[in-house]
Each structure stands twice: as C-alpha cells, then as structure tokens.
PDB file of N, CA and C in Angstrom:
ATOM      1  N   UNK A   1    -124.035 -99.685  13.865  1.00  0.00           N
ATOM      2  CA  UNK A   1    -123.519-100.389  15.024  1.00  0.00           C
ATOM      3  C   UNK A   1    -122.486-101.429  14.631  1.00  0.00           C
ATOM      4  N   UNK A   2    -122.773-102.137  13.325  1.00  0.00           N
ATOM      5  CA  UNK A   2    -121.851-103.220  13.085  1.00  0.00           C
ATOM      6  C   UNK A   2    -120.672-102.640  12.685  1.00  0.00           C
ATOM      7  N   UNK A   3    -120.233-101.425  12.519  1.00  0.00           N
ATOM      8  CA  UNK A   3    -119.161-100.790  11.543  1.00  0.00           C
ATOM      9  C   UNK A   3    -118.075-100.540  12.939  1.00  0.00           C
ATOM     10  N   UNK A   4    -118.894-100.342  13.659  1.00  0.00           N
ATOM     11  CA  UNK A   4    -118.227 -99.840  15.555  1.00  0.00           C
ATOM     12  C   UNK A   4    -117.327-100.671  15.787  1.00  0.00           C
ATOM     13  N   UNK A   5    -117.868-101.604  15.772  1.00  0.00           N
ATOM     14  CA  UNK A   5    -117.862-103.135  16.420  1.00  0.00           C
ATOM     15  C   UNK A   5    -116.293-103.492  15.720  1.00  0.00           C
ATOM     16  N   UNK A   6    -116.313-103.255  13.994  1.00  0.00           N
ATOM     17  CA  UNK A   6    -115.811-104.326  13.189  1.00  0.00           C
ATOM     18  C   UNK A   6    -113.873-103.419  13.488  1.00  0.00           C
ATOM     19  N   UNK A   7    -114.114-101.801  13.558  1.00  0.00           N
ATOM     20  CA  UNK A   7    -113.056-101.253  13.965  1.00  0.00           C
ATOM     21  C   UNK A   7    -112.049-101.248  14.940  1.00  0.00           C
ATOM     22  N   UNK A   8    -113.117-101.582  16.199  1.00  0.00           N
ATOM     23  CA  UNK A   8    -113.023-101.914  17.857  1.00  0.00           C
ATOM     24  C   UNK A   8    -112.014-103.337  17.733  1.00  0.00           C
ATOM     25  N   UNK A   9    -112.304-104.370  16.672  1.00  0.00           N
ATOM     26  CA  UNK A   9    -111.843-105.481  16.287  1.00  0.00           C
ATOM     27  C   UNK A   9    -110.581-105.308  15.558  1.00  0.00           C
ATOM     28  N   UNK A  10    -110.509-104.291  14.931  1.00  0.00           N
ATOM     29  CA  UNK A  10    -109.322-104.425  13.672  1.00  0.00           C
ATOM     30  C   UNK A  10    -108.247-103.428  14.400  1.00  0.00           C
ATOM     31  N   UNK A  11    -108.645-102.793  15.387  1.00  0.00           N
ATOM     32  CA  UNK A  11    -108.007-101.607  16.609  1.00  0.00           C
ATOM     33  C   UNK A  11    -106.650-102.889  17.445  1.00  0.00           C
ATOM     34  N   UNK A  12    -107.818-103.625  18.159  1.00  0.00           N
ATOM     35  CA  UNK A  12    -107.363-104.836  18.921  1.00  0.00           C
ATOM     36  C   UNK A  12    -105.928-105.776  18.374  1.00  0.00           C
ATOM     37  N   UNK A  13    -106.356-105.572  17.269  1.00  0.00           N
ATOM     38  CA  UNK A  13    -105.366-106.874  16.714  1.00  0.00           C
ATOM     39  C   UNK A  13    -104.252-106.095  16.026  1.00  0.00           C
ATOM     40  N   UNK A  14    -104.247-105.137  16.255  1.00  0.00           N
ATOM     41  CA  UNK A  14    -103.094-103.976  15.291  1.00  0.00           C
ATOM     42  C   UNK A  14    -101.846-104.239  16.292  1.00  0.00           C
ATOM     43  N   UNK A  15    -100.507-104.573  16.147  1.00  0.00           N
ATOM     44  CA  UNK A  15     -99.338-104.431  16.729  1.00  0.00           C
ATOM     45  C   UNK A  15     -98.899-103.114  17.594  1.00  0.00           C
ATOM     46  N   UNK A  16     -98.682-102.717  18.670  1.00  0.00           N
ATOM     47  CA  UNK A  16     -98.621-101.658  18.903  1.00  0.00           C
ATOM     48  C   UNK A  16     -97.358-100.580  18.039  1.00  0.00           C
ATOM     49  N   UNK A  17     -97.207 -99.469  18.142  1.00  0.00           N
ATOM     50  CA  UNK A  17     -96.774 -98.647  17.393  1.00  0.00           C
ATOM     51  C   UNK A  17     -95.326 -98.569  17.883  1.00  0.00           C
ATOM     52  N   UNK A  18     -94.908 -99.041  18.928  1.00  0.00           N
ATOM     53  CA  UNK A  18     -93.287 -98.958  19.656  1.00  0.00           C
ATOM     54  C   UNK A  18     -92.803 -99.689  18.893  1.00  0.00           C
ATOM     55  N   UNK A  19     -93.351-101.261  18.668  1.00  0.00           N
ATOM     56  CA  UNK A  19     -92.763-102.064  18.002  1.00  0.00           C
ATOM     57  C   UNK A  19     -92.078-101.800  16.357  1.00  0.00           C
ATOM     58  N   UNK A  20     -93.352-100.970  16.023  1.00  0.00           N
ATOM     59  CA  UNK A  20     -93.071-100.473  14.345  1.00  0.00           C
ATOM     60  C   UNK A  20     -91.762 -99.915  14.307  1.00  0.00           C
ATOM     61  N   UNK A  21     -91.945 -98.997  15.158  1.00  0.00           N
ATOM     62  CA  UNK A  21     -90.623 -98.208  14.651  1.00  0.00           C
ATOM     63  C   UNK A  21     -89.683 -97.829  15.465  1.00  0.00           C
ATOM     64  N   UNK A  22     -89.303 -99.362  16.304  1.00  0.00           N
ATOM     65  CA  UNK A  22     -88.132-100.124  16.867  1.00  0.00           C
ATOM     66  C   UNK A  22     -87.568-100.343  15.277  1.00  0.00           C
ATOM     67  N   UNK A  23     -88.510-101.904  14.695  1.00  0.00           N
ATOM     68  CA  UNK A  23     -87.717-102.319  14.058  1.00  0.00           C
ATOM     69  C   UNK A  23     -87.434-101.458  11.983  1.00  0.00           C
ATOM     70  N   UNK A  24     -87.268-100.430  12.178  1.00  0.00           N
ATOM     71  CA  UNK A  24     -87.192 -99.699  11.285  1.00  0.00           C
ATOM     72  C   UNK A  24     -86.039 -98.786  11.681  1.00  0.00           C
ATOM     73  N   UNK A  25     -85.827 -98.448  12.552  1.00  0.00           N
ATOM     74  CA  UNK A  25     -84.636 -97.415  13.246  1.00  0.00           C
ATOM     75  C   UNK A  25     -83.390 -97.950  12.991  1.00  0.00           C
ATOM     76  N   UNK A  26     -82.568 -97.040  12.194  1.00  0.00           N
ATOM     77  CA  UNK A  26     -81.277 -97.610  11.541  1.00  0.00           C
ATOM     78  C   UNK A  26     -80.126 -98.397  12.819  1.00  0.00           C
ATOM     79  N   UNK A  27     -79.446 -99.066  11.959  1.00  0.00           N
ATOM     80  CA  UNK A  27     -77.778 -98.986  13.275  1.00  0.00           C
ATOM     81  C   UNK A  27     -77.895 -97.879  13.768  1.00  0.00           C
ATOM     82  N   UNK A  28     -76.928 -97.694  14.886  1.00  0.00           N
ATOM     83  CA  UNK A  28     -76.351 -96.556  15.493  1.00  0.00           C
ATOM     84  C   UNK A  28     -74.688 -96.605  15.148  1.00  0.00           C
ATOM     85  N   UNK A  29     -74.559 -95.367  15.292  1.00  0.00           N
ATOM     86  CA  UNK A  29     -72.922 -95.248  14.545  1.00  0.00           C
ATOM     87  C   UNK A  29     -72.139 -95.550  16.023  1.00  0.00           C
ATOM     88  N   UNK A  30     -71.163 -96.137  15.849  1.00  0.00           N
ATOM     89  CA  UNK A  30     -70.216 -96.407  16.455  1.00  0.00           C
ATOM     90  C   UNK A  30     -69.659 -95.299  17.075  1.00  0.00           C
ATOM     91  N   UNK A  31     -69.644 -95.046  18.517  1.00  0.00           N
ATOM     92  CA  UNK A  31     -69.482 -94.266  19.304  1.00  0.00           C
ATOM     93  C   UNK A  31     -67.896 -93.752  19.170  1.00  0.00           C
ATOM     94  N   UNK A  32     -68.250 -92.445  18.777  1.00  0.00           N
ATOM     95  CA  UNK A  32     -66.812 -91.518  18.752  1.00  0.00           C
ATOM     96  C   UNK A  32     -66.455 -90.728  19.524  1.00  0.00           C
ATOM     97  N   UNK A  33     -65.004 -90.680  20.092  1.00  0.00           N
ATOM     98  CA  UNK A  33     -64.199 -90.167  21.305  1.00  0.00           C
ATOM     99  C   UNK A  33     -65.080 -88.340  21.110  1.00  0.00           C
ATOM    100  N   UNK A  34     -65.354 -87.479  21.883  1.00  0.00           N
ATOM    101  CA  UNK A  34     -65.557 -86.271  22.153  1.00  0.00           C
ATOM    102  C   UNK A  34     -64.414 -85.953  22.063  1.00  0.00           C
ATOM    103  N   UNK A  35     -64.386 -84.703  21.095  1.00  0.00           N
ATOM    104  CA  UNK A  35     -63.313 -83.579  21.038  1.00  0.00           C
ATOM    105  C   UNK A  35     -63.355 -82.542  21.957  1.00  0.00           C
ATOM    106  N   UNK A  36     -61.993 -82.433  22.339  1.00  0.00           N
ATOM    107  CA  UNK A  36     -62.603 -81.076  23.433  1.00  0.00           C
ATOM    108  C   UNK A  36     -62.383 -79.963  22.636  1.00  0.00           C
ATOM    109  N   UNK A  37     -63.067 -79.009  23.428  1.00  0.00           N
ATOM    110  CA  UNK A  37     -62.708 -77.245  22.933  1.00  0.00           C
ATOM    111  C   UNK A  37     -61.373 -77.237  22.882  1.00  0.00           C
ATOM    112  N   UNK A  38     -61.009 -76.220  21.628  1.00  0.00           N
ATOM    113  CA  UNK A  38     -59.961 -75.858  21.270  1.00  0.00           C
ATOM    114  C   UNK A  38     -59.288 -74.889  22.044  1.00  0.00           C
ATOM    115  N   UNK A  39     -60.267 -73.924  22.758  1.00  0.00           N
ATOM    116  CA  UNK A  39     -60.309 -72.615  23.460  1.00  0.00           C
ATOM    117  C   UNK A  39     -59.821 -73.137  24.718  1.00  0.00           C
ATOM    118  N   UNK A  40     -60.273 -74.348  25.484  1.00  0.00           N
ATOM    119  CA  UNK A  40     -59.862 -74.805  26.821  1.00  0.00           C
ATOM    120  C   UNK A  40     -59.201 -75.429  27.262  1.00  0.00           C
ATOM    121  N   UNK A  41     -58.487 -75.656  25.725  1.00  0.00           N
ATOM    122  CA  UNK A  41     -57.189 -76.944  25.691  1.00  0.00           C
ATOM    123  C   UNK A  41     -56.112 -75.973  25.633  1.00  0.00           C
ATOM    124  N   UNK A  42     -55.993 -74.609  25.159  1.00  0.00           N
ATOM    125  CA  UNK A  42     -54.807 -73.241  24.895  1.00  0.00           C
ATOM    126  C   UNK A  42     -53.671 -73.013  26.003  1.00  0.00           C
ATOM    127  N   UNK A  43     -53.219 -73.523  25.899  1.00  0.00           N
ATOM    128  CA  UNK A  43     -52.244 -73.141  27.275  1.00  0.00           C
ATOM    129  C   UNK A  43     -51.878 -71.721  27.527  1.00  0.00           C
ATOM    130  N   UNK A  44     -52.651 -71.534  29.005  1.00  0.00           N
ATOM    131  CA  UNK A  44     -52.318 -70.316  29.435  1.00  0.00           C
ATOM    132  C   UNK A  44     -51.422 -70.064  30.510  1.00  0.00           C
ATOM    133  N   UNK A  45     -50.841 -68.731  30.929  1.00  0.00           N
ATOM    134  CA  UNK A  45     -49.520 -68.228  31.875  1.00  0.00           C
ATOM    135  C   UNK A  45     -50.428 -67.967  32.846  1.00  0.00           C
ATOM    136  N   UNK A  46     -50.475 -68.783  34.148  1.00  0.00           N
ATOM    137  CA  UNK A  46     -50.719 -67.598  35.239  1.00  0.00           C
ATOM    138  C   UNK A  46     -50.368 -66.926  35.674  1.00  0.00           C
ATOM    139  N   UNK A  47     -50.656 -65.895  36.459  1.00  0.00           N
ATOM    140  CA  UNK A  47     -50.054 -64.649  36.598  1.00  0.00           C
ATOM    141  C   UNK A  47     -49.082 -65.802  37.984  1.00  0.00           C
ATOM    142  N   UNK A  48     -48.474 -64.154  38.585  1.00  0.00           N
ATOM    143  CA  UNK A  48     -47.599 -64.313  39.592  1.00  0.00           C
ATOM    144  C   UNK A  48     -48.710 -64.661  41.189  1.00  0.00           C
ATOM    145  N   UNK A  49     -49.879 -64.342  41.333  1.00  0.00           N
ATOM    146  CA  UNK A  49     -50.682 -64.488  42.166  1.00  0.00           C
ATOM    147  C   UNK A  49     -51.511 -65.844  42.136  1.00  0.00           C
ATOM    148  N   UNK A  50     -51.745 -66.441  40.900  1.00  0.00           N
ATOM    149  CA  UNK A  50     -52.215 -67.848  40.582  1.00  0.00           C
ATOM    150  C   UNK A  50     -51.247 -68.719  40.558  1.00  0.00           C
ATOM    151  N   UNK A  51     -50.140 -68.545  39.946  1.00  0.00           N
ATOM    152  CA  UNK A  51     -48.998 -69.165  40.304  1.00  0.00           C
ATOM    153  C   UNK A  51     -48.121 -70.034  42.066  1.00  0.00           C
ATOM    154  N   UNK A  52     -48.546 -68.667  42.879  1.00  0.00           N
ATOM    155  CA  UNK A  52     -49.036 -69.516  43.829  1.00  0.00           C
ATOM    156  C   UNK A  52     -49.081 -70.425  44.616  1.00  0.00           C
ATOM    157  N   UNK A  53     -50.716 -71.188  43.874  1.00  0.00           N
ATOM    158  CA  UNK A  53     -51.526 -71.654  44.331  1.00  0.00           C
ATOM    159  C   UNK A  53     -51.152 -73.357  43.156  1.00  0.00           C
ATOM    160  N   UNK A  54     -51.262 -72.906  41.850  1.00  0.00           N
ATOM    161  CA  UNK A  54     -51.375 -73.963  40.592  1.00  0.00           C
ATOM    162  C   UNK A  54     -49.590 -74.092  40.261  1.00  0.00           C
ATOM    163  N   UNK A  55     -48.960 -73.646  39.861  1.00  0.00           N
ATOM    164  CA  UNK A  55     -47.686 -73.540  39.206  1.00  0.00           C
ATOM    165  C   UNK A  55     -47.577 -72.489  38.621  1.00  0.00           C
ATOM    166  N   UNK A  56     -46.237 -72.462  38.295  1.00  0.00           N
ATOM    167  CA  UNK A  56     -45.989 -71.352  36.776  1.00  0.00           C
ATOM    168  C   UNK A  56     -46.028 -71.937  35.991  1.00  0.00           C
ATOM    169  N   UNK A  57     -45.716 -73.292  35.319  1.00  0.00           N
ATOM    170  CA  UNK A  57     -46.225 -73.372  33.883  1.00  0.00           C
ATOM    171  C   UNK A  57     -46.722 -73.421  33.347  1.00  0.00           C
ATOM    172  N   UNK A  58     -47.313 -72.656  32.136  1.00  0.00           N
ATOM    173  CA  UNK A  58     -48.463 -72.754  31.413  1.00  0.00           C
ATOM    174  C   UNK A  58     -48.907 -74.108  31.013  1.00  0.00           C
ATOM    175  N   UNK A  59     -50.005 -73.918  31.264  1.00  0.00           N
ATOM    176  CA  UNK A  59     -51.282 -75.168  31.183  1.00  0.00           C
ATOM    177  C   UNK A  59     -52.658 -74.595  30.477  1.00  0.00           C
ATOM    178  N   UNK A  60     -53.562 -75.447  30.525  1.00  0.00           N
ATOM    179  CA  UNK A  60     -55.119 -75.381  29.993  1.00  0.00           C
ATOM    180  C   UNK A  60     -55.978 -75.009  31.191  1.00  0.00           C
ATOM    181  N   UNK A  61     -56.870 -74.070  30.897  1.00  0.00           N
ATOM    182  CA  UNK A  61     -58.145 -73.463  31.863  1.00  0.00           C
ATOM    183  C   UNK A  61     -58.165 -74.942  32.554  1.00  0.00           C
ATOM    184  N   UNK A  62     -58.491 -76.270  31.865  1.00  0.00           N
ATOM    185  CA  UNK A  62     -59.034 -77.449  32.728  1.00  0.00           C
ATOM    186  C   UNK A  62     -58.084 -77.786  33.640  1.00  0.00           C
ATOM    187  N   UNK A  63     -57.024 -77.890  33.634  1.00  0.00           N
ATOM    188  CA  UNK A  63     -56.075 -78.424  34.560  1.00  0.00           C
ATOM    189  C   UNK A  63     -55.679 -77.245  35.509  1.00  0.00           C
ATOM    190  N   UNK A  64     -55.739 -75.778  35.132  1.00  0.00           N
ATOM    191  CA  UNK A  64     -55.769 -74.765  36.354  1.00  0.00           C
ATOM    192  C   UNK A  64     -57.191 -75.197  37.144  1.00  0.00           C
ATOM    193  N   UNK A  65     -58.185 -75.511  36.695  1.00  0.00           N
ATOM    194  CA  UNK A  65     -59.433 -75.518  37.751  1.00  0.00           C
ATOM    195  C   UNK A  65     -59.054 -76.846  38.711  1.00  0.00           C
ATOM    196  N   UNK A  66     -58.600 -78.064  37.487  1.00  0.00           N
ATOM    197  CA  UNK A  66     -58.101 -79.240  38.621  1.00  0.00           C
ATOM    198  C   UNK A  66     -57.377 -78.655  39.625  1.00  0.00           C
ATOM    199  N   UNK A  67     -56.438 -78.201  39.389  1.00  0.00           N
ATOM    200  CA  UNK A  67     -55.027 -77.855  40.445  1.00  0.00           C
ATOM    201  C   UNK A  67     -55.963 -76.856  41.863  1.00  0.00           C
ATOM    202  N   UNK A  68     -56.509 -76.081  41.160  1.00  0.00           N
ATOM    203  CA  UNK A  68     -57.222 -75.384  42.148  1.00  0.00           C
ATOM    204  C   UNK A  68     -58.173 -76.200  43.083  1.00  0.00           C
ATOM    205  N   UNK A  69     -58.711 -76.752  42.487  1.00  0.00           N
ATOM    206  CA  UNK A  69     -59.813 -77.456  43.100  1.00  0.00           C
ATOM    207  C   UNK A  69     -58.769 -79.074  44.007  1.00  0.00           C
ATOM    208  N   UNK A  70     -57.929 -79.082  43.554  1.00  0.00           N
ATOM    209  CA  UNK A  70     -57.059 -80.082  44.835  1.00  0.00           C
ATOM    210  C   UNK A  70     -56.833 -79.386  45.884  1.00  0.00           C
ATOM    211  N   UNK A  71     -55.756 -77.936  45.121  1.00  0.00           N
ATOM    212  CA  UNK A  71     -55.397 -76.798  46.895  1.00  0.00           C
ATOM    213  C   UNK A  71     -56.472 -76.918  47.717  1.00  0.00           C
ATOM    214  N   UNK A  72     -57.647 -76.977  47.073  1.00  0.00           N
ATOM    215  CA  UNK A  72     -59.062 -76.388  47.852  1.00  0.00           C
ATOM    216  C   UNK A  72     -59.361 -77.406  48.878  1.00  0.00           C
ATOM    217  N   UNK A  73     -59.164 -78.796  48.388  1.00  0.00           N
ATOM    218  CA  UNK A  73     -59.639 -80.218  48.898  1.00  0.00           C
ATOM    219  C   UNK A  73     -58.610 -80.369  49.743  1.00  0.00           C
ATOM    220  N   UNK A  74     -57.652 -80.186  49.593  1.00  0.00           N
ATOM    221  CA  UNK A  74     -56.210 -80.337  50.294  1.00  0.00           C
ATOM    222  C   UNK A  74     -55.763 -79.629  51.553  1.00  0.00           C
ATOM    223  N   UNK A  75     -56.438 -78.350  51.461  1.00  0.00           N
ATOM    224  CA  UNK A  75     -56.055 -77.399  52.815  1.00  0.00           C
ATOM    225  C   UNK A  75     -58.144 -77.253  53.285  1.00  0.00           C
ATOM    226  N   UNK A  76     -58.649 -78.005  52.929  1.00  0.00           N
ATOM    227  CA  UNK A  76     -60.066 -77.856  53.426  1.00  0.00           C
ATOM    228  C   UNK A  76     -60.731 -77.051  53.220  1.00  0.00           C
ATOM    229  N   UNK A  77     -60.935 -75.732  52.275  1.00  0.00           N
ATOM    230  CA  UNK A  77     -61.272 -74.760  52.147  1.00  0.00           C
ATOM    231  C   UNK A  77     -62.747 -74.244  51.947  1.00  0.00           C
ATOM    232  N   UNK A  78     -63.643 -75.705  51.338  1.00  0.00           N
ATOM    233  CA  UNK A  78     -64.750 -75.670  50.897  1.00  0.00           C
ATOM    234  C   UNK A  78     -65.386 -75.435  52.316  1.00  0.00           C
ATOM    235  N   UNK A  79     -66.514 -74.517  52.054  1.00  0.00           N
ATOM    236  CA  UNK A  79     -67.225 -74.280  53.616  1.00  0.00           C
ATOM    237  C   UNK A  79     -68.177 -75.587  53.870  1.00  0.00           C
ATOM    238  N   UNK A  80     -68.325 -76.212  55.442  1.00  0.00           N
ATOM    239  CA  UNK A  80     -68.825 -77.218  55.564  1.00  0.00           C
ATOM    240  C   UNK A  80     -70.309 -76.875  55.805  1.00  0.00           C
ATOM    241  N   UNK A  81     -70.693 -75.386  55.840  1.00  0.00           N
ATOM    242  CA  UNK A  81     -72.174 -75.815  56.102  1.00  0.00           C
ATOM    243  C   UNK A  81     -72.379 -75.516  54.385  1.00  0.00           C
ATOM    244  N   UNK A  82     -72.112 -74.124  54.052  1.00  0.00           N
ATOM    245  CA  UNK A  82     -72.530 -73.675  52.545  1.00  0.00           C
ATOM    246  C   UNK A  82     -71.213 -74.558  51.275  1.00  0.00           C
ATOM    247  N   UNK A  83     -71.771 -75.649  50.837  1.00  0.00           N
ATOM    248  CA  UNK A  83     -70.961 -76.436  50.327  1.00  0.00           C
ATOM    249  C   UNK A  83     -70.327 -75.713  48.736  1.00  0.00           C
ATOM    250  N   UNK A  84     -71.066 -74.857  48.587  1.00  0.00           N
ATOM    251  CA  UNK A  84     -70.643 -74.105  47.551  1.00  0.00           C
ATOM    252  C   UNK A  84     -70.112 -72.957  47.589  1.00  0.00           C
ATOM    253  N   UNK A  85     -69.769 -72.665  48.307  1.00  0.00           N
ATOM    254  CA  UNK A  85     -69.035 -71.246  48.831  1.00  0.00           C
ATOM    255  C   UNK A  85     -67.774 -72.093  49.301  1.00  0.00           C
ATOM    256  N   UNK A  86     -66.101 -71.124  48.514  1.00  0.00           N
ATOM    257  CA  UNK A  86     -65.020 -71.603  49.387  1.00  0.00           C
ATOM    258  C   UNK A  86     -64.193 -70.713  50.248  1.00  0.00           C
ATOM    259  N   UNK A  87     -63.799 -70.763  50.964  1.00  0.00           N
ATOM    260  CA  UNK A  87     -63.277 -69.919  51.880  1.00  0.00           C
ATOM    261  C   UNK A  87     -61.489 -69.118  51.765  1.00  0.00           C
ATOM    262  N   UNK A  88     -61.296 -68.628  50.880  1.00  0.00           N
ATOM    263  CA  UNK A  88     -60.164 -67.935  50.796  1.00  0.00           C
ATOM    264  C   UNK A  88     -59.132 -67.943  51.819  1.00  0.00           C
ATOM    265  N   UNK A  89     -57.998 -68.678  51.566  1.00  0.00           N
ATOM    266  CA  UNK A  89     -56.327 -68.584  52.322  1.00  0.00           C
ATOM    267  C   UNK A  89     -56.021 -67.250  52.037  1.00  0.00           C
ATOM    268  N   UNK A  90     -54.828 -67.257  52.922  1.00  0.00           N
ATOM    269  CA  UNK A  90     -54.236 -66.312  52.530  1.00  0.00           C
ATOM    270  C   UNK A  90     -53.397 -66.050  51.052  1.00  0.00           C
ATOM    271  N   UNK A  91     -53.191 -67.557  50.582  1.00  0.00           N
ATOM    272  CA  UNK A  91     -53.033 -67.474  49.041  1.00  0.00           C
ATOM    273  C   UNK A  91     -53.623 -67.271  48.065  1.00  0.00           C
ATOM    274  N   UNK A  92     -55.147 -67.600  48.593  1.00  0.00           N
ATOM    275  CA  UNK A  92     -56.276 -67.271  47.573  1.00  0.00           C
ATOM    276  C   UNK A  92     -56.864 -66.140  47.424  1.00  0.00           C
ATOM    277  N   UNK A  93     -57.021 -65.451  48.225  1.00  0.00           N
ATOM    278  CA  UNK A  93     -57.254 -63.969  48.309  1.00  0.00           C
ATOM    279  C   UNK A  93     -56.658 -63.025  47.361  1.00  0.00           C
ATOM    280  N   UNK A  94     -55.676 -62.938  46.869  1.00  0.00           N
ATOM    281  CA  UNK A  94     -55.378 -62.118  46.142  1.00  0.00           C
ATOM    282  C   UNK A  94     -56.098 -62.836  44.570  1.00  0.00           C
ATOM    283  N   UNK A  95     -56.119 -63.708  44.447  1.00  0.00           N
ATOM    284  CA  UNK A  95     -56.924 -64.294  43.405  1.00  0.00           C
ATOM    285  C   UNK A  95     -58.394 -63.974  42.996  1.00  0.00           C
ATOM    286  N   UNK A  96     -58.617 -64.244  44.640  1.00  0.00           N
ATOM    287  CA  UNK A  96     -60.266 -63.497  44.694  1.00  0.00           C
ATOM    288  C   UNK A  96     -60.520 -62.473  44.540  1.00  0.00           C
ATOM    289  N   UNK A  97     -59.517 -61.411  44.213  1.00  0.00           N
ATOM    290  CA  UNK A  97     -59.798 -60.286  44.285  1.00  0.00           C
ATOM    291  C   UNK A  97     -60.316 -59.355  45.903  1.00  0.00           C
ATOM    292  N   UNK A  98     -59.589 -60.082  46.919  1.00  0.00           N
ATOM    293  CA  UNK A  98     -59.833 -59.585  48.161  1.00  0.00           C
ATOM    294  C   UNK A  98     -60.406 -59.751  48.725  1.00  0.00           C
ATOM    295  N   UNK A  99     -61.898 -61.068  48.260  1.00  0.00           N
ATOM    296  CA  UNK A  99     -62.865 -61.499  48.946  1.00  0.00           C
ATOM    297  C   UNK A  99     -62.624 -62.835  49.878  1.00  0.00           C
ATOM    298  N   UNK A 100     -63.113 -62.919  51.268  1.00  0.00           N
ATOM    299  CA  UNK A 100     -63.218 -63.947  51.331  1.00  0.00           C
ATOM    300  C   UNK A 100     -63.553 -65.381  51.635  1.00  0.00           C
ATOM    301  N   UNK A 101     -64.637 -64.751  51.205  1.00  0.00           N
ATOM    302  CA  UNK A 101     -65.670 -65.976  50.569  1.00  0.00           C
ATOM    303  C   UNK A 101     -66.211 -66.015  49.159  1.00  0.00           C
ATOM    304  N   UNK A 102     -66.376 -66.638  48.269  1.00  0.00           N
ATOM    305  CA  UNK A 102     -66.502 -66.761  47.054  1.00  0.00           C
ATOM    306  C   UNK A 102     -67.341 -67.893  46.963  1.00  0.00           C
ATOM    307  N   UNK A 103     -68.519 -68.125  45.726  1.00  0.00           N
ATOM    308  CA  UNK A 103     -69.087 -69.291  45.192  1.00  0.00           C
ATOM    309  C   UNK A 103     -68.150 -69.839  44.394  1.00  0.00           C
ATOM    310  N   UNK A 104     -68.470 -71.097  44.142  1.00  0.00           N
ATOM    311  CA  UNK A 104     -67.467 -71.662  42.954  1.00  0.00           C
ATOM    312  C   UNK A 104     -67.774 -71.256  41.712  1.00  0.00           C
ATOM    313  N   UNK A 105     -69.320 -70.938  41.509  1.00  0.00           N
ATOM    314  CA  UNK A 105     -69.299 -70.728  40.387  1.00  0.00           C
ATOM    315  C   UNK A 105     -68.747 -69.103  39.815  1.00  0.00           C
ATOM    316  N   UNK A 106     -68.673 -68.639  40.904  1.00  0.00           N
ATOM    317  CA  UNK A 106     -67.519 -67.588  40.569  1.00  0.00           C
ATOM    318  C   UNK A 106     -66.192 -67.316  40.144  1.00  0.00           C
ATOM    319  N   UNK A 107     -65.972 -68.317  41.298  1.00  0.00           N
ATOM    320  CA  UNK A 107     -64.513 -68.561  41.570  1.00  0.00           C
ATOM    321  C   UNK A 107     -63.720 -68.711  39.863  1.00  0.00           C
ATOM    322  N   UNK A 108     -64.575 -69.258  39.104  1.00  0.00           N
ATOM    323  CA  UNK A 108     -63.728 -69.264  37.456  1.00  0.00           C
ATOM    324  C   UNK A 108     -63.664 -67.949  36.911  1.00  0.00           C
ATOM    325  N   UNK A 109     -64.838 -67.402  36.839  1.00  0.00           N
ATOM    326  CA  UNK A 109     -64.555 -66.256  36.269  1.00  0.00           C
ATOM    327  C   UNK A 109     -63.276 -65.258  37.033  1.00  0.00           C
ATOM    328  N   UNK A 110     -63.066 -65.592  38.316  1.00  0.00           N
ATOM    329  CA  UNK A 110     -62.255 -64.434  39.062  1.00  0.00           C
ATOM    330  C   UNK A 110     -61.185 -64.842  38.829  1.00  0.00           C
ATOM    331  N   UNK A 111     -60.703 -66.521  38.707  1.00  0.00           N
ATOM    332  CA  UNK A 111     -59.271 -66.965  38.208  1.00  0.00           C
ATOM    333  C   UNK A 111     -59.511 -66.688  36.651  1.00  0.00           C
ATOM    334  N   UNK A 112     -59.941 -66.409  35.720  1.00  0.00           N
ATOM    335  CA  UNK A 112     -59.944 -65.936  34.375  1.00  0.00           C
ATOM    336  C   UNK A 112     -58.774 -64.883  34.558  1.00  0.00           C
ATOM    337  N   UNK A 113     -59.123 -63.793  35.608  1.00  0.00           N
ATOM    338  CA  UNK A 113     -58.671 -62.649  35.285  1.00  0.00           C
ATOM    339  C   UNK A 113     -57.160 -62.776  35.702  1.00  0.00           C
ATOM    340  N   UNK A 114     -57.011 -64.224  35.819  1.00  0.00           N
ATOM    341  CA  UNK A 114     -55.086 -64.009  36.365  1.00  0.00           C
ATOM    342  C   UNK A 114     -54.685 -65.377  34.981  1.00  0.00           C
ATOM    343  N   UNK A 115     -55.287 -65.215  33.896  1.00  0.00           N
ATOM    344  CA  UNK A 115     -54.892 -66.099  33.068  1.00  0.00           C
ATOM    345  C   UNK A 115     -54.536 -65.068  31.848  1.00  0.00           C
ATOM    346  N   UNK A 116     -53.041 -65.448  31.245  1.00  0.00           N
ATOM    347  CA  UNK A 116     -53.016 -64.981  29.901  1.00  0.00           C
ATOM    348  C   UNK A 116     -52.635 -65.888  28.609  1.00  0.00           C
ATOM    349  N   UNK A 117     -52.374 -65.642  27.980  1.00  0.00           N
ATOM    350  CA  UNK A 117     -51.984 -66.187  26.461  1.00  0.00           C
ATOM    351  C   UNK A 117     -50.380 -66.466  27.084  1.00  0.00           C
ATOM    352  N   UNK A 118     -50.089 -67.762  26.686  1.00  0.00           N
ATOM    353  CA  UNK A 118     -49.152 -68.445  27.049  1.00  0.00           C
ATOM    354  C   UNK A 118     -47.894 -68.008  25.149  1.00  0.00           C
TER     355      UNK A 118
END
C-alpha cells in the first residue's frame, strides 16, 4: 500500500510532458518563398478558340485559368443556384467542347485541350 501511495506522489509533482518537449524543439528555419512548378509556369499558345476568351499570347496554365475565371466573373457565367457549374457563352462553348454547362473542376482539364507548347 505504501509503494501506491509514494508513486501517486512522485506522478503529481512530475512537470507535464508538453512542457518537456516545448523546451527542447530546435529554432525553426526562417521561412522560405515557395517555388512554383516549373510545368505551370511554361508558357503556353492558346489555340484560336481559347484565344477568344484569354488572349493570344502565350502565357502560364495559371494566368489562362485567371483570365478565364475574370471572363467568367465579368459576363456572370457562374450558375447562381449550382455555384460550381458555369454556364457556357457563346465563346465558351467551343472550348467546352460543345457543352453547356460544365463543373469547374472540369472546366481545366477541357481548356488543357486548347493549350500547346509555346
């Protein structure tokens, strides 16, 4: 019984374990800028049907999705009940491949297919 007791005691008075190894955890390194993909920075040609909508000059996948995604905001296109579905112009349609209604998360892969090597 006394051995219970004397553990129950030496349990109590122990520092908790967060504290330990707070103060043991090195610096942290000084926060470095993110590199982007090499692949999404490539400037690509859009075709004559993406062109369009974005420009003709070749640019990066990221700044064709910006450009797209302004037309979209710009002429209202996003559907107001299904917020993820956008609704194809008559400019976008041929992009879509003839559909028109599209998810967004589609919508990249289907502008892929009007992107080439710049």
């Amino acid at each position: 019984m006394a051995t219970k007791k004397k553990k129950a005691a030496k349990k109590a008075t122990r520092r908790p374990a967060a504290r330990k190894s707070a103060a043991r955890r090195p610096a942290k390194k000084a926060a470095s800028k993110r590199k982007p993909n090499a692949a999404f920075m490539k400037p690509m040609q859009p075709d004559a049907q993406l062109a369009a909508v974005v420009g003709s000059q070749p640019m990066p996948r990221t700044e064709v999705t910006k450009k797209l995604w302004g037309y979209i905001k710009r002429k209202g296109l996003q559907d107001q009940k299904e917020r993820r579905m956008i609704n194809a112009d008559d400019a976008l349609k041929p992009v879509f491949g003839g559909k028109t209604k599209v998810s967004m998360f589609d919508m990249t892969k289907l502008v892929n297919r009007h992107l080439k090597d710049a």
